[in-house]
PDB file of N, CA and C in Angstrom:
ATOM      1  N   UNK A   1       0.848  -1.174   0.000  1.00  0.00           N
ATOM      2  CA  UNK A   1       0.000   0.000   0.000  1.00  0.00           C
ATOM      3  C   UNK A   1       0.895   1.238   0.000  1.00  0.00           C
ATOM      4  N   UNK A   2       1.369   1.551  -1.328  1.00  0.00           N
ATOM      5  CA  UNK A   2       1.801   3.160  -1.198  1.00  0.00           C
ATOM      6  C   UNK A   2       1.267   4.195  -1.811  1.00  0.00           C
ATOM      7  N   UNK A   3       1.025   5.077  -1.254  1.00  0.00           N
ATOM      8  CA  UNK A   3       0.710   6.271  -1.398  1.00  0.00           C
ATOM      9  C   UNK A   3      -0.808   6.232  -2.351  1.00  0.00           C
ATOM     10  N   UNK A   4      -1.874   5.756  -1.351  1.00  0.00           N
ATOM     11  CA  UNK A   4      -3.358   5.051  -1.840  1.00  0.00           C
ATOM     12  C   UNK A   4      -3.747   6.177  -2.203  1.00  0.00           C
ATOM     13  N   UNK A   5      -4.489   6.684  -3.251  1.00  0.00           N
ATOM     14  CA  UNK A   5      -5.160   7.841  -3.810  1.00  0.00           C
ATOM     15  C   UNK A   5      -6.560   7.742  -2.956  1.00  0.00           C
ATOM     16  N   UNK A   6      -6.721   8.718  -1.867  1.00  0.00           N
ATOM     17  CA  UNK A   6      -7.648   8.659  -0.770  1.00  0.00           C
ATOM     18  C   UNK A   6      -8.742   9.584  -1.302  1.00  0.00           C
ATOM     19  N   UNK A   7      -8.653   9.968  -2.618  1.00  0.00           N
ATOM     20  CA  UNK A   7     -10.186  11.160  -3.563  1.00  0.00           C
ATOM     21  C   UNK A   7     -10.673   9.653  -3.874  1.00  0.00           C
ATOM     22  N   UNK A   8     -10.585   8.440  -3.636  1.00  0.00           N
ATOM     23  CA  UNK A   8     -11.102   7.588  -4.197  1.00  0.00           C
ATOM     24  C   UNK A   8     -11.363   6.392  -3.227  1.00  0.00           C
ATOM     25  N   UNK A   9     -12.341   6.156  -3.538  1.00  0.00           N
ATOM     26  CA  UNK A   9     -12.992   5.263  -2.615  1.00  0.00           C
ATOM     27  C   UNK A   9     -12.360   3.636  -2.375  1.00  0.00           C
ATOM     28  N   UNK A  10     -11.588   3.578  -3.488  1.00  0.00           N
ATOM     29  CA  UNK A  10     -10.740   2.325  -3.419  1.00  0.00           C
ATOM     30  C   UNK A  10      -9.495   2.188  -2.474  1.00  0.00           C
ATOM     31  N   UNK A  11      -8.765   3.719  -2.345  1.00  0.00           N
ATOM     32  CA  UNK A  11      -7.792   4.079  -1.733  1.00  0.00           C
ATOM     33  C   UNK A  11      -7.724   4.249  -0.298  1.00  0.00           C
ATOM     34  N   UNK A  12      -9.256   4.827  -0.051  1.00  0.00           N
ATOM     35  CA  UNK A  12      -9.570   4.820   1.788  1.00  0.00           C
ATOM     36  C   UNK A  12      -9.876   3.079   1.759  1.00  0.00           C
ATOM     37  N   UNK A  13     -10.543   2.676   1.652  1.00  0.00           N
ATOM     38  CA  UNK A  13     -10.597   1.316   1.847  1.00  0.00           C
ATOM     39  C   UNK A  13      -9.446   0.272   1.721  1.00  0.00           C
ATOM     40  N   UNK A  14      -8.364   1.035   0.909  1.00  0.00           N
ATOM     41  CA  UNK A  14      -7.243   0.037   1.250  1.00  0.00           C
ATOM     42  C   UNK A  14      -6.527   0.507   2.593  1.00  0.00           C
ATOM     43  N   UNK A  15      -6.727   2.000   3.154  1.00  0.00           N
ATOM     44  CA  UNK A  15      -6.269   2.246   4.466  1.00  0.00           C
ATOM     45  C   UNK A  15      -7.230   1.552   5.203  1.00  0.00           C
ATOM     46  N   UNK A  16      -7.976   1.368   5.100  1.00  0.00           N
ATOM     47  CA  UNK A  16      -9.347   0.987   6.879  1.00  0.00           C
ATOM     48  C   UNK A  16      -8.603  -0.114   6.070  1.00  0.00           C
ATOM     49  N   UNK A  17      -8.756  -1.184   5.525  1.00  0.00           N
ATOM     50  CA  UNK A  17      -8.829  -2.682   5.942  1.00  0.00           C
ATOM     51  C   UNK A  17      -7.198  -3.468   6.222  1.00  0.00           C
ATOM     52  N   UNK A  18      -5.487  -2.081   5.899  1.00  0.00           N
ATOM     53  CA  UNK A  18      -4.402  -2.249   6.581  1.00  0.00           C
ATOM     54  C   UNK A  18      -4.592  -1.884   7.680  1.00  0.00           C
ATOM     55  N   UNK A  19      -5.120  -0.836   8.377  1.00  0.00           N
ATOM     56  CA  UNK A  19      -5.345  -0.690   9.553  1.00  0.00           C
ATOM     57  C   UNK A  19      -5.824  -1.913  10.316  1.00  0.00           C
ATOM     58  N   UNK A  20      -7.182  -2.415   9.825  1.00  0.00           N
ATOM     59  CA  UNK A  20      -7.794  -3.544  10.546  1.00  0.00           C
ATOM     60  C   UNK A  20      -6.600  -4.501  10.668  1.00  0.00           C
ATOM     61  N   UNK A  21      -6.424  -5.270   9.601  1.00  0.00           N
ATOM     62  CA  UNK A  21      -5.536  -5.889   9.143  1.00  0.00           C
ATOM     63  C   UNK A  21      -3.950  -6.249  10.377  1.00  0.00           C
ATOM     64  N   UNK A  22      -3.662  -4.812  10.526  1.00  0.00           N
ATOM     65  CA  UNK A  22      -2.624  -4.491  11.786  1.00  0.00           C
ATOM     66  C   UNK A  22      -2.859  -4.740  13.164  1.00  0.00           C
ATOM     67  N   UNK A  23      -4.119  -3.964  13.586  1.00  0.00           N
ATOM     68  CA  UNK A  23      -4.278  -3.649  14.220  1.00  0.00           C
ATOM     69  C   UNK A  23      -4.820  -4.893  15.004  1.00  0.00           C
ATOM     70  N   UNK A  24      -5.117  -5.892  14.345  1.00  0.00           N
ATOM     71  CA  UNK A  24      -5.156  -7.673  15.259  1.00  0.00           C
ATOM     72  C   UNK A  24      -6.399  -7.515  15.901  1.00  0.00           C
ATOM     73  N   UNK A  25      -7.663  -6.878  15.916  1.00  0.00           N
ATOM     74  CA  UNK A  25      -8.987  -6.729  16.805  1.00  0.00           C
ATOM     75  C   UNK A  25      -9.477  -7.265  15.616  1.00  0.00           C
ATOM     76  N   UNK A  26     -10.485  -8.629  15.993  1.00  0.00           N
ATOM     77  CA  UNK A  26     -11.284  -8.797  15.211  1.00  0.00           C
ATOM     78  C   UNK A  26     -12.721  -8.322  15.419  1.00  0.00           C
ATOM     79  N   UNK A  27     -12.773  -8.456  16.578  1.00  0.00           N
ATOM     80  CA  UNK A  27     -13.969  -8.555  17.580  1.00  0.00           C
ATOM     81  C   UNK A  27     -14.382  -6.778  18.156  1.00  0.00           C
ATOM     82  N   UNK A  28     -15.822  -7.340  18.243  1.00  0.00           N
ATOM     83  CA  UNK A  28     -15.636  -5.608  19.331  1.00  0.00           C
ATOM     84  C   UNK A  28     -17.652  -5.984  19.648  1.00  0.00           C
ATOM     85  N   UNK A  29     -18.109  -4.852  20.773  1.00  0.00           N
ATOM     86  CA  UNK A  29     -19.141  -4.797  21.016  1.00  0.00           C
ATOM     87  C   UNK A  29     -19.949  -3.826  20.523  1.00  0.00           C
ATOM     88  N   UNK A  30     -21.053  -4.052  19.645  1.00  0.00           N
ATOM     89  CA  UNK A  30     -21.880  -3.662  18.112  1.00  0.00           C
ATOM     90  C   UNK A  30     -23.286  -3.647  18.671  1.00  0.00           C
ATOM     91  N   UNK A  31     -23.877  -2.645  18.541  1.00  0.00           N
ATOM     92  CA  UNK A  31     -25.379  -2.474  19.205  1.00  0.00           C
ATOM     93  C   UNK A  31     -26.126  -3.385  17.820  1.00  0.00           C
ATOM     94  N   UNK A  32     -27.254  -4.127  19.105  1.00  0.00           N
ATOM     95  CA  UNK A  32     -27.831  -5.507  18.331  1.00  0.00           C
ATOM     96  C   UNK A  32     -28.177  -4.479  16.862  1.00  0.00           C
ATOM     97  N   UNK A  33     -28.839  -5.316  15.982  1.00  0.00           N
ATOM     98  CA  UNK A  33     -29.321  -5.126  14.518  1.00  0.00           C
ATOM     99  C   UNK A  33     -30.666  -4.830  15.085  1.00  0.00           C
ATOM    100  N   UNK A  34     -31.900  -5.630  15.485  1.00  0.00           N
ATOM    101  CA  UNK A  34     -32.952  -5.419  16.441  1.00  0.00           C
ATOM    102  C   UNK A  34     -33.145  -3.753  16.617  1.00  0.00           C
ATOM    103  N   UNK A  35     -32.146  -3.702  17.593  1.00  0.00           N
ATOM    104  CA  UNK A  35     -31.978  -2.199  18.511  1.00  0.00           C
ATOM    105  C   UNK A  35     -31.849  -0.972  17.771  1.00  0.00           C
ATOM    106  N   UNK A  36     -30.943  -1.640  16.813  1.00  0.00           N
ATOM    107  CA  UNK A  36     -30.315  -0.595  15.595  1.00  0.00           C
ATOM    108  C   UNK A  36     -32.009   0.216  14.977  1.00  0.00           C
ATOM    109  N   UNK A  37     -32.330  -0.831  14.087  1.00  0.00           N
ATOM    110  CA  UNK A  37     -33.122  -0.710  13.468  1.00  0.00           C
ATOM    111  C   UNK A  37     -34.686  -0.014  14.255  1.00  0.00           C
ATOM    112  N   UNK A  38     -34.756  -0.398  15.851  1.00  0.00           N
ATOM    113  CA  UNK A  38     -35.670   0.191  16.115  1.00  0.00           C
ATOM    114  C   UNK A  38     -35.646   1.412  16.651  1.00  0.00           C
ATOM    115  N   UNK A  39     -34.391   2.214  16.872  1.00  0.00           N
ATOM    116  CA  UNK A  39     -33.829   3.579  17.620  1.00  0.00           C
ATOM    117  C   UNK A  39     -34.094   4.139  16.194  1.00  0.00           C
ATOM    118  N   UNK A  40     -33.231   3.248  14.859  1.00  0.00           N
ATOM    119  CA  UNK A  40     -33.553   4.991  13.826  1.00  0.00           C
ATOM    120  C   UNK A  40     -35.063   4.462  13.354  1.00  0.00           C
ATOM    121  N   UNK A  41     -35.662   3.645  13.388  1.00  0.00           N
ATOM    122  CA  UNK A  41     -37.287   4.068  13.114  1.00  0.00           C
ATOM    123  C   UNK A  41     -37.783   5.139  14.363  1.00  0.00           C
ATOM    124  N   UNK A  42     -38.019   4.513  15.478  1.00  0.00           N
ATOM    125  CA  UNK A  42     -38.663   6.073  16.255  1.00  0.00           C
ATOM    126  C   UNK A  42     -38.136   7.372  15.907  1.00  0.00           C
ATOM    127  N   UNK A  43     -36.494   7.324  16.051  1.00  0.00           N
ATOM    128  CA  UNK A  43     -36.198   8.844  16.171  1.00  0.00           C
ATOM    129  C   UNK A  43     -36.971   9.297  14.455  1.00  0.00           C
ATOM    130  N   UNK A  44     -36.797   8.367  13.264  1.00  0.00           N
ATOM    131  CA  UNK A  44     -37.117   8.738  12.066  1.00  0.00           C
ATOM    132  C   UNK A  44     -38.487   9.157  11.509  1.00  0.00           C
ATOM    133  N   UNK A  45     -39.300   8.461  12.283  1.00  0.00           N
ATOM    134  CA  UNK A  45     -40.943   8.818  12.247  1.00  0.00           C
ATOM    135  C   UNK A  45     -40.996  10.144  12.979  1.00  0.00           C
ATOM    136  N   UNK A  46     -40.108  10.766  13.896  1.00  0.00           N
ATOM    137  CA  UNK A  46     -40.704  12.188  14.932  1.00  0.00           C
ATOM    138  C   UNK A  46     -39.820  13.417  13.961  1.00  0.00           C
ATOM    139  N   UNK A  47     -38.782  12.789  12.986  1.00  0.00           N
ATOM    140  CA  UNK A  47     -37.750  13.573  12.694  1.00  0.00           C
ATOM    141  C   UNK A  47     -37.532  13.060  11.311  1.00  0.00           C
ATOM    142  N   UNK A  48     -38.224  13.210  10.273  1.00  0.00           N
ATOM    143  CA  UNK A  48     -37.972  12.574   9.214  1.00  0.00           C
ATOM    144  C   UNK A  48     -36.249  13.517   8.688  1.00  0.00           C
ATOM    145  N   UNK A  49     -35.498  11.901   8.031  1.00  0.00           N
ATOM    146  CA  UNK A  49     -34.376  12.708   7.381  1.00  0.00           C
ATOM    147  C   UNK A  49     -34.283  12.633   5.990  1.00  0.00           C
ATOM    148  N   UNK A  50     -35.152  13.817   5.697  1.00  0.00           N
ATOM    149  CA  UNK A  50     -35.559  13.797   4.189  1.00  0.00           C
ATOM    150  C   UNK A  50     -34.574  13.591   3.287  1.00  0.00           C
ATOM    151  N   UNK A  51     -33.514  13.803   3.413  1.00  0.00           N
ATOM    152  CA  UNK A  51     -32.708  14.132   2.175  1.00  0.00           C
ATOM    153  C   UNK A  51     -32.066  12.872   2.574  1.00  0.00           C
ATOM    154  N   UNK A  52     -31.873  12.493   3.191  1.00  0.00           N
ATOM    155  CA  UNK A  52     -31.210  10.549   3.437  1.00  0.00           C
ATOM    156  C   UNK A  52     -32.426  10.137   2.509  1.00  0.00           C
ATOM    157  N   UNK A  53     -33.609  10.169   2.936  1.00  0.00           N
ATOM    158  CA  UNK A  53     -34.721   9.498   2.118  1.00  0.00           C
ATOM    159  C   UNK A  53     -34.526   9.403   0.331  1.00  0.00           C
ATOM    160  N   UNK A  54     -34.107  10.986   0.305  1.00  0.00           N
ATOM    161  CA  UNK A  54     -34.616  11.513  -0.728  1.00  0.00           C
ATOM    162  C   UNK A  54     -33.383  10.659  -2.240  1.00  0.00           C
ATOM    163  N   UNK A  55     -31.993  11.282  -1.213  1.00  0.00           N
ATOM    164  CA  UNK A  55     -30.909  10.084  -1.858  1.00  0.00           C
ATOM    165  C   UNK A  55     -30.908   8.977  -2.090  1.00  0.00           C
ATOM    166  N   UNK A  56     -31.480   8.032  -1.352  1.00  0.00           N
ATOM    167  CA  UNK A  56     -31.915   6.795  -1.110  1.00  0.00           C
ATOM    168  C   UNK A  56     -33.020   6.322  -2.430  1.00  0.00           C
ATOM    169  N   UNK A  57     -33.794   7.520  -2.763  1.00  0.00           N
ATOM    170  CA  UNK A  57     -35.117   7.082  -3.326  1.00  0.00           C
ATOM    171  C   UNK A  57     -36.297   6.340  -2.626  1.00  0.00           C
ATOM    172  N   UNK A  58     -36.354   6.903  -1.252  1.00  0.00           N
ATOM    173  CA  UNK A  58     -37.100   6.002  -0.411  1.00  0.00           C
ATOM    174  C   UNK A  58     -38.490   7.244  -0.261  1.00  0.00           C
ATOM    175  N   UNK A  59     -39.442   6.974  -0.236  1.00  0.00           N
ATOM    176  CA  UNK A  59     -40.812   8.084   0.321  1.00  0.00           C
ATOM    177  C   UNK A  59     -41.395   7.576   1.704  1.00  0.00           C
ATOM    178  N   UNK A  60     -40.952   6.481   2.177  1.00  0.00           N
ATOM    179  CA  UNK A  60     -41.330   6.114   3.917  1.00  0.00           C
ATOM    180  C   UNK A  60     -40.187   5.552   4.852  1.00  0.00           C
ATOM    181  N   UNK A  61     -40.216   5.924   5.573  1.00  0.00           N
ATOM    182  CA  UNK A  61     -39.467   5.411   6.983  1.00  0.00           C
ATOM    183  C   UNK A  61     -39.625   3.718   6.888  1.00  0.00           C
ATOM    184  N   UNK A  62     -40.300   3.546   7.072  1.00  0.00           N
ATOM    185  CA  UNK A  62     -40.905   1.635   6.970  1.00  0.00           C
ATOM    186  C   UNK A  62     -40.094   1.262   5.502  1.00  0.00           C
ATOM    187  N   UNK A  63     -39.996   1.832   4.442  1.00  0.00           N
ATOM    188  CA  UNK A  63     -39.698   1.038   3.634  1.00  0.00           C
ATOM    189  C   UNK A  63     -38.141   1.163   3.533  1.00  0.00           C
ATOM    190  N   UNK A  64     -37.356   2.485   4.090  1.00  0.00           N
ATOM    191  CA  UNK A  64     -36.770   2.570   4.086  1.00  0.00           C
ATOM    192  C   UNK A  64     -35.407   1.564   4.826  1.00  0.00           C
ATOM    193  N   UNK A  65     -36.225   1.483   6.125  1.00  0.00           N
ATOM    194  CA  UNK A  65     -35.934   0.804   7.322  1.00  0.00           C
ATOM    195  C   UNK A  65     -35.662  -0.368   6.308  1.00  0.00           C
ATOM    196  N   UNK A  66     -36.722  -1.151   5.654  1.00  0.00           N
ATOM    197  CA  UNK A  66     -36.942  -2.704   5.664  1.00  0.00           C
ATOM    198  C   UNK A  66     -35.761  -2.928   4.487  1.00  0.00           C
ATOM    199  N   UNK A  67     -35.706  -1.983   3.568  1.00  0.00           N
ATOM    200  CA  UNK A  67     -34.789  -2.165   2.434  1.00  0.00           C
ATOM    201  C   UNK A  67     -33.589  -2.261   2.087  1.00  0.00           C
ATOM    202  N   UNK A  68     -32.699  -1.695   3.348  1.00  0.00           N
ATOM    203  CA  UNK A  68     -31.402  -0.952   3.525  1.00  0.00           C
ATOM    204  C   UNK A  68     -30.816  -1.358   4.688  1.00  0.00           C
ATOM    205  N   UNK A  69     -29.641  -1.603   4.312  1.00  0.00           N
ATOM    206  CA  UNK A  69     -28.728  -2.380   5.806  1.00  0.00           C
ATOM    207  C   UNK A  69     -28.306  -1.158   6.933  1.00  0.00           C
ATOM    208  N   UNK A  70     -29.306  -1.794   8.143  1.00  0.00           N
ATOM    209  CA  UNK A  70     -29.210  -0.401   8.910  1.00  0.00           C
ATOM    210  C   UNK A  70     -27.902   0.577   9.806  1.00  0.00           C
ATOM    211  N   UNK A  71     -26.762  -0.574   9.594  1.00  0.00           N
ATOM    212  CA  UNK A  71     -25.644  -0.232   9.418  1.00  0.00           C
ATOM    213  C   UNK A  71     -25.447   0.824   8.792  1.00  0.00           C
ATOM    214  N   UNK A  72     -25.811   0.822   7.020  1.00  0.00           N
ATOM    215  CA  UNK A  72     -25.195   1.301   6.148  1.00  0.00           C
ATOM    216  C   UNK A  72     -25.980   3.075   6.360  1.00  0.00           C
ATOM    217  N   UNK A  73     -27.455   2.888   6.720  1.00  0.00           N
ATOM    218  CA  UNK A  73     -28.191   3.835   6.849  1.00  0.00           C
ATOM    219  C   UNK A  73     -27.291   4.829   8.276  1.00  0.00           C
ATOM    220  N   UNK A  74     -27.268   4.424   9.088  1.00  0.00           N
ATOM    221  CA  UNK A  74     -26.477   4.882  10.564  1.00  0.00           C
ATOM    222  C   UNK A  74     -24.617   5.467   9.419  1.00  0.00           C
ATOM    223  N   UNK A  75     -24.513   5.342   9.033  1.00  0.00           N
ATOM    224  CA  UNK A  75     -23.240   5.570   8.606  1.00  0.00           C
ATOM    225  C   UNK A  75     -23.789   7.087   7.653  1.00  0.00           C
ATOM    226  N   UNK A  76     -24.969   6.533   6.696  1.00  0.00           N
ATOM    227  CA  UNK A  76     -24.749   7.739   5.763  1.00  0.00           C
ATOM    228  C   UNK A  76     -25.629   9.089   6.590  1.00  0.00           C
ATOM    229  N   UNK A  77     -26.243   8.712   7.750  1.00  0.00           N
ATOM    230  CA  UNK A  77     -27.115   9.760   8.223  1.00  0.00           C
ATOM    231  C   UNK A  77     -26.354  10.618   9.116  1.00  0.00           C
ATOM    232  N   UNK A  78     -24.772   9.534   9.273  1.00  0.00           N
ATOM    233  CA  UNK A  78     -23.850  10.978   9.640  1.00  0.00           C
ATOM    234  C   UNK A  78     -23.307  12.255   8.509  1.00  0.00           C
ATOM    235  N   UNK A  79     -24.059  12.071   7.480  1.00  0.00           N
ATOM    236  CA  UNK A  79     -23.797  12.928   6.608  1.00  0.00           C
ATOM    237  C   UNK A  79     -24.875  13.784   5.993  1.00  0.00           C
ATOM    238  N   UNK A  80     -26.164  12.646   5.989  1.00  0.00           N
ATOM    239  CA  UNK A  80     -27.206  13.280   5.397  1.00  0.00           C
ATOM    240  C   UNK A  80     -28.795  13.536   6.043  1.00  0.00           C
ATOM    241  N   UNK A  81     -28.564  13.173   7.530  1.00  0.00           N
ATOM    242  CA  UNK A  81     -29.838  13.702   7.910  1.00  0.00           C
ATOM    243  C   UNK A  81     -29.580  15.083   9.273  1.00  0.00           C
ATOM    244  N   UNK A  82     -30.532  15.797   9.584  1.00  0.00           N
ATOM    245  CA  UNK A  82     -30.200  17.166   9.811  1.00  0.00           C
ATOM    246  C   UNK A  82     -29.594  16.867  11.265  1.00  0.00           C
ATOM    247  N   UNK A  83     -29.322  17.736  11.822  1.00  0.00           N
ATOM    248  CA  UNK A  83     -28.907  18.041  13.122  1.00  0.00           C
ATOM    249  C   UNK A  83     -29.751  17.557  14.581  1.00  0.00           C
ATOM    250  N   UNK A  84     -30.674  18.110  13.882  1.00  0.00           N
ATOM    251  CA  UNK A  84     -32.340  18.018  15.010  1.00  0.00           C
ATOM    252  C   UNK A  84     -32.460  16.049  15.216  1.00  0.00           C
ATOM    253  N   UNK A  85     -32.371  15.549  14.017  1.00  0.00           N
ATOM    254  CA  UNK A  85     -32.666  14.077  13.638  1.00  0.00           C
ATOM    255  C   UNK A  85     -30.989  13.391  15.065  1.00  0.00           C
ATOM    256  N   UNK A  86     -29.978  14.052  14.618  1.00  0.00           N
ATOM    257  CA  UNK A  86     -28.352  13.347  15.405  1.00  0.00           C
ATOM    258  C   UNK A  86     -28.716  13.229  16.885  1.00  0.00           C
ATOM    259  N   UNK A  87     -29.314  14.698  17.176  1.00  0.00           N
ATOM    260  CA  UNK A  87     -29.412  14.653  18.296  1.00  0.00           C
ATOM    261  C   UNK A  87     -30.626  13.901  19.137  1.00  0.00           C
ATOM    262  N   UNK A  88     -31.468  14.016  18.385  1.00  0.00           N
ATOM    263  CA  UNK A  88     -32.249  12.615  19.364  1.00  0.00           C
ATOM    264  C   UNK A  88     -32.012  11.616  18.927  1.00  0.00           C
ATOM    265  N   UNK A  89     -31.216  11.039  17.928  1.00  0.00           N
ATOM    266  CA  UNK A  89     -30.371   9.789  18.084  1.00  0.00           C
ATOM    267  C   UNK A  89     -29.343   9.703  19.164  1.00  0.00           C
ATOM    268  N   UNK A  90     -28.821  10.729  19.497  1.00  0.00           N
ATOM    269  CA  UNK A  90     -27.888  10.761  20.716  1.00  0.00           C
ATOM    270  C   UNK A  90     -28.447  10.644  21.840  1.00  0.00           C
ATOM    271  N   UNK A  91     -29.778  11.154  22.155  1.00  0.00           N
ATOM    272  CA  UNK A  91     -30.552  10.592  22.983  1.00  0.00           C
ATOM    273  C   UNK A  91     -30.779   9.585  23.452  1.00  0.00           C
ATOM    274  N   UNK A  92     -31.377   8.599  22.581  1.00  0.00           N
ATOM    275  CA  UNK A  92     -31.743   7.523  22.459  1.00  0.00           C
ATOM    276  C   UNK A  92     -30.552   6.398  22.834  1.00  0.00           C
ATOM    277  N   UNK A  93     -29.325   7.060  22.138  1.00  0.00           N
ATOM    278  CA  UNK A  93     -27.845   6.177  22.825  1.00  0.00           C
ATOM    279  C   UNK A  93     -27.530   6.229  24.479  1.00  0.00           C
ATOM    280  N   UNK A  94     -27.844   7.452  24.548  1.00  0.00           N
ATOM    281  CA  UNK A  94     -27.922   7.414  25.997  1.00  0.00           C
ATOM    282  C   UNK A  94     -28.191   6.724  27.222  1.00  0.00           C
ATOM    283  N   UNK A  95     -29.875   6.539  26.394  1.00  0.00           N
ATOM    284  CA  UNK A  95     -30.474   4.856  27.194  1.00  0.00           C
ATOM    285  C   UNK A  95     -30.222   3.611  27.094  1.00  0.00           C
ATOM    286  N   UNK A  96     -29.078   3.871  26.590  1.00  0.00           N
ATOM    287  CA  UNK A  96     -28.948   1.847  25.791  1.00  0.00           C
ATOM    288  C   UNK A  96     -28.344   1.417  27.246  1.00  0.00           C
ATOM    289  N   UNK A  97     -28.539  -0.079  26.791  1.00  0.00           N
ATOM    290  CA  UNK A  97     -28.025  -0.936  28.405  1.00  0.00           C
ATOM    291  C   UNK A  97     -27.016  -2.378  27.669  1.00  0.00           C
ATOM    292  N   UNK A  98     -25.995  -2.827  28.174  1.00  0.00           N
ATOM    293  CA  UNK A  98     -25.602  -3.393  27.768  1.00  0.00           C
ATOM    294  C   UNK A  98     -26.186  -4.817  27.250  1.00  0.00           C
ATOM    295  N   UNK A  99     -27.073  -5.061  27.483  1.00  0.00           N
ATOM    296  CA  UNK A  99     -28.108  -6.143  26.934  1.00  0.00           C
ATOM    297  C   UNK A  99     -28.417  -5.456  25.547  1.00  0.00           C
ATOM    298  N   UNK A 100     -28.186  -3.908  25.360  1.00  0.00           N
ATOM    299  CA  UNK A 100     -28.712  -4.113  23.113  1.00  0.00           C
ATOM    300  C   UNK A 100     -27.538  -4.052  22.793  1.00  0.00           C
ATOM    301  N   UNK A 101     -26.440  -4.334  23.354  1.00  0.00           N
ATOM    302  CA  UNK A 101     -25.059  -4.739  22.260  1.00  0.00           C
ATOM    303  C   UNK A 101     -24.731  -6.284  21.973  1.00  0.00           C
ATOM    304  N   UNK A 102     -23.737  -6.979  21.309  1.00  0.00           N
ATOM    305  CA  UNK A 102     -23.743  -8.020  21.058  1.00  0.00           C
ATOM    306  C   UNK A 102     -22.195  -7.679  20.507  1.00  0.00           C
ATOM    307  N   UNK A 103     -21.552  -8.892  20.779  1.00  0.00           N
ATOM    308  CA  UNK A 103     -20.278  -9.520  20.591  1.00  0.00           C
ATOM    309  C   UNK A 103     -20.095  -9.782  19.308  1.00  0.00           C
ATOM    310  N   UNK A 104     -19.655  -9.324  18.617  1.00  0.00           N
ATOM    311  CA  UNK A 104     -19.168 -10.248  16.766  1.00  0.00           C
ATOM    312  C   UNK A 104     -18.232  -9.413  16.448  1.00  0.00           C
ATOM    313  N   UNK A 105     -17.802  -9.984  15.406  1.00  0.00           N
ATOM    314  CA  UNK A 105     -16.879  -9.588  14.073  1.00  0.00           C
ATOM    315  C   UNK A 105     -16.827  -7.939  13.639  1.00  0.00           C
ATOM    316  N   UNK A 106     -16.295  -7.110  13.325  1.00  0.00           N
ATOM    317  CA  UNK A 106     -16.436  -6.080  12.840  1.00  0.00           C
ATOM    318  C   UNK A 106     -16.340  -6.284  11.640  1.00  0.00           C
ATOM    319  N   UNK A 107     -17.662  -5.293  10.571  1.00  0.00           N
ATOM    320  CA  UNK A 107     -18.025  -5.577   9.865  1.00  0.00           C
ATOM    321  C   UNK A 107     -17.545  -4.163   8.968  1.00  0.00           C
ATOM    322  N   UNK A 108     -17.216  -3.580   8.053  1.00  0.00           N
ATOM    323  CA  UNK A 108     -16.925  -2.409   7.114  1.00  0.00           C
ATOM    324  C   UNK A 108     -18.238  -1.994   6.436  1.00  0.00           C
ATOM    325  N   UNK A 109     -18.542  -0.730   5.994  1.00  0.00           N
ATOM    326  CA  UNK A 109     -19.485   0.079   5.316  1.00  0.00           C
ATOM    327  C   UNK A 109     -18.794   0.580   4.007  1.00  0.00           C
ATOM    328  N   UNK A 110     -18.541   0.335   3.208  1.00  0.00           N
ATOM    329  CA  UNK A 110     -18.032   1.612   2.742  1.00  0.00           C
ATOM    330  C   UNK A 110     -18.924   2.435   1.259  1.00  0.00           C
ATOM    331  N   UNK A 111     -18.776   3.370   1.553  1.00  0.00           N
ATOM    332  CA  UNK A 111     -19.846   4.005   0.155  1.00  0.00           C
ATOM    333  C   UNK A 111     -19.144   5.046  -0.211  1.00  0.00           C
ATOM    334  N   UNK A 112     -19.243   5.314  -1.487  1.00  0.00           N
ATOM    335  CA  UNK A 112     -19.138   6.282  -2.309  1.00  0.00           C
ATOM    336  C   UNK A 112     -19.883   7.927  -2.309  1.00  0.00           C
ATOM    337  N   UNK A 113     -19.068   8.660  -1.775  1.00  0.00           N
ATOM    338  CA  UNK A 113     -19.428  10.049  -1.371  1.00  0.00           C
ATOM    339  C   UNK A 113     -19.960  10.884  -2.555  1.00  0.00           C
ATOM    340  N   UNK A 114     -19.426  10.709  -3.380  1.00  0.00           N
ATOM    341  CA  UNK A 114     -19.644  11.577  -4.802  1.00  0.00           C
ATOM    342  C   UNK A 114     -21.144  10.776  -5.356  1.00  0.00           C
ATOM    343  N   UNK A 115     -21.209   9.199  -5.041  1.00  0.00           N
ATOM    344  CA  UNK A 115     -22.489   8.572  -5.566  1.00  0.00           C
ATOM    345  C   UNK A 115     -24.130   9.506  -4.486  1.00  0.00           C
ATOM    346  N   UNK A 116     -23.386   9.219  -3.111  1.00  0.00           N
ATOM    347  CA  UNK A 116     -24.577   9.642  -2.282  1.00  0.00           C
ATOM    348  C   UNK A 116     -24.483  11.446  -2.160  1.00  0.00           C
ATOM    349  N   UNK A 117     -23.885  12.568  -2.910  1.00  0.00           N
ATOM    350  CA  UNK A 117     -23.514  13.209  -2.909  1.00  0.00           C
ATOM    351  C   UNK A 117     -23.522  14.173  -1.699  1.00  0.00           C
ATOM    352  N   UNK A 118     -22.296  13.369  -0.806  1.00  0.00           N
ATOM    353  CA  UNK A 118     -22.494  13.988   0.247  1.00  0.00           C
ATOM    354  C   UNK A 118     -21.888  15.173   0.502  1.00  0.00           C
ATOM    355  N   UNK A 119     -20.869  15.150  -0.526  1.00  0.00           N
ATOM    356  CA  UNK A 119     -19.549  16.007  -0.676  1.00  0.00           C
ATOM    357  C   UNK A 119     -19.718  16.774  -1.965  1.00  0.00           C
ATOM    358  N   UNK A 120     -19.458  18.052  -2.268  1.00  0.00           N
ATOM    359  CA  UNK A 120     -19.865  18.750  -3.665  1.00  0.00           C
ATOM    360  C   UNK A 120     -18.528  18.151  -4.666  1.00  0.00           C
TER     361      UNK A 120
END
């Protein structure tokens, strides 16, 4: 890996997966899928994040939810849903108890910024 062209989505991903790679953690503690999925439906029904929707091509919360790996959704709504929407997701983290996390594998996201145009 030298000198990875990081304007490109191939190039950050060859840094995150030498990092992983190094760094010898396979494991880590990951709020359940369950939990996931039911924190951004409430906060998403009181706080719609239109323009996540809108990128997406989604017109409901429910379909959105059911269609899309809620991983992947939690990753891009640090980019594309408003402020008002983060913060009662931060809320909602607040209350978690160690019974909605779960033990596994770490798993990678990676998407294309220029596709979801998060970045001009």
């Amino acid at each position: 890996m030298r000198n990875p062209d990081v304007s490109k989505q191939g190039g950050i991903r060859s840094i995150v997966l030498a990092a992983y790679q190094r760094a010898g953690v396979k494991q880590g503690y990951f709020l359940r899928t369950e939990k996931a999925s039911d924190i951004f439906k409430k906060v998403s029904l009181k706080i719609i994040p239109e323009r996540l929707m809108n990128t997406l091509g989604y017109s409901s919360v429910e379909e959105l939810i059911k269609k899309e790996d809620i991983y992947r959704l939690f990753a891009l709504a640090r980019y594309l849903a408003p402020l008002e929407w983060k913060d009662a997701m931060f809320k909602e983290f607040r209350a978690l108890h160690s019974v909605d996390f779960v033990k596994r594998e770490i798993q990678f996201r990676f998407f294309d910024a220029q596709t979801y145009r998060i970045w001009p």
